[in-house]
Protein backbone atom coordinates (compact mmCIF):
# COMPACT_ATOMS: atom_id res chain seq x y z
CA UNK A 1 -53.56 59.59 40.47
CA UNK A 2 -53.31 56.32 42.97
CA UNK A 3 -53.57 53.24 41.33
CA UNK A 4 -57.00 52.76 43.77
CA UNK A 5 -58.56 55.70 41.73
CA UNK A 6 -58.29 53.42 38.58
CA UNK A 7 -61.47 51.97 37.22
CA UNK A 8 -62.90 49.32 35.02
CA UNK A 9 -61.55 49.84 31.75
CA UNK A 10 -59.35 52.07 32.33
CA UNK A 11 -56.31 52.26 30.21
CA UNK A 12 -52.20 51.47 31.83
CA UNK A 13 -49.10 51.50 30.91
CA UNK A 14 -46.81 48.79 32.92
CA UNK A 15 -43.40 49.10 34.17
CA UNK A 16 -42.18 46.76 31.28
CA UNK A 17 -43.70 49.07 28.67
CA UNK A 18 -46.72 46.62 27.61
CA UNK A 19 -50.11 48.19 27.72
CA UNK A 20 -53.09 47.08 29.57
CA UNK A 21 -57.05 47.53 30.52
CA UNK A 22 -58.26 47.22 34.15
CA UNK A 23 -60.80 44.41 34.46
CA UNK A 24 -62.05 45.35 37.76
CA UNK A 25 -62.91 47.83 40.41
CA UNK A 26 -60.62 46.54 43.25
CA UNK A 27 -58.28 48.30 45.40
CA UNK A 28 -55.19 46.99 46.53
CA UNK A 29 -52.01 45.64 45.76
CA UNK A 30 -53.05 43.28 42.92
CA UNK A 31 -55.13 43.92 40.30
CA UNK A 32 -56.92 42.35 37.24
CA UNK A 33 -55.51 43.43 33.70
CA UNK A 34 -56.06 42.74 30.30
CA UNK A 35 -52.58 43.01 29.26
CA UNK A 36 -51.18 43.33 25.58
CA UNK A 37 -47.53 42.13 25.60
CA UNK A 38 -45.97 39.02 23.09
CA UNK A 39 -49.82 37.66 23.73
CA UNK A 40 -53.17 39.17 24.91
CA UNK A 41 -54.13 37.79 28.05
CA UNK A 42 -56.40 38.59 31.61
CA UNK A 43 -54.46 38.03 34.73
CA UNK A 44 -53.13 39.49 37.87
CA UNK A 45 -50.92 42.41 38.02
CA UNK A 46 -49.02 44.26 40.82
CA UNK A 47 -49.83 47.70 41.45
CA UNK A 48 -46.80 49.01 41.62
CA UNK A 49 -46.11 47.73 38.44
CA UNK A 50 -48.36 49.97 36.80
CA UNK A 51 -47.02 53.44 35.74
CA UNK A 52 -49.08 55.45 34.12
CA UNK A 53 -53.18 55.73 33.50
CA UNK A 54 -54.57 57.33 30.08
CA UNK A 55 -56.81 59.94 31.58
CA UNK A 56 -58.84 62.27 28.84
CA UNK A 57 -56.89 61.53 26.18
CA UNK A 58 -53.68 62.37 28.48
CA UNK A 59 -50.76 60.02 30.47
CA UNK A 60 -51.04 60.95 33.86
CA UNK A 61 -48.38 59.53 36.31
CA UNK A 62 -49.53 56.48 39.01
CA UNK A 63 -48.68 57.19 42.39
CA UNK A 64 -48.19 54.02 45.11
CA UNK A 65 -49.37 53.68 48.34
CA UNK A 66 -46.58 52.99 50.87
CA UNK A 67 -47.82 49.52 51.26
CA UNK A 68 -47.37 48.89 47.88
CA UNK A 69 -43.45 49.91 47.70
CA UNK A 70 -43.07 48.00 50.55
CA UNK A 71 -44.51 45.09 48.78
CA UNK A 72 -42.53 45.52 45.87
CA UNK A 73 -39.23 45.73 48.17
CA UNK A 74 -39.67 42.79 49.67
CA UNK A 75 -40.58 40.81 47.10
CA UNK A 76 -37.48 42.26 44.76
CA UNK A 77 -35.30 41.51 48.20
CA UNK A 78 -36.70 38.02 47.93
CA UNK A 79 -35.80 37.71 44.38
CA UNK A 80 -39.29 37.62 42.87
C-alpha cells in the first residue's frame, strides 16, 4: 500500500511507534494526522514517517514514493 492510497480515517502506525488517524484525503509528502503519542493532537506528518496502515482488521506495510525518501534524506542530511 502507498501512503497516497490512504484515506480519511484511516488508521497508522508512525515510525516512532505512536498511533494515528488520517484527517484528510491528500496526497503527498505531508499529511494531516490525528496522532496519539504523550498527548492527542491534529497536525502535520511526513509520509515517510508513516509505517504501517490497519487495513481489514490487518497491518499492512506503507510503501514510499521515491520523492518521499528523497525528502526524508535530505532533510535527515540537514539535521531535521
Amino acid at each position: 500500500m502507498k501512503t497516497n492510497d490512504l484515506k480519511k480515517g484511516a488508521r497508522i502506525r508512525l515510525r516512532n511507534g505512536w498511533y494515528g488517524t488520517i484527517a484528510d484525503n491528500k496526497k503527498g509528502d505531508i499529511r494531516m494526522a490525528e496522532v496519539e503519542g504523550t498527548f492527542t493532537e491534529i497536525g502535520s506528518v511526513y509520509a515517510y514517517d508513516i509505517v504501517a496502515a490497519l487495513v481489514a482488521g490487518d497491518w499492512v506495510v506503507v510503501e514510499h514514493t521515491k520523492k518521499q525518501l528523497k525528502l526524508q534524506a535530505t532533510l535527515q542530511a540537514l539535521g531535521i
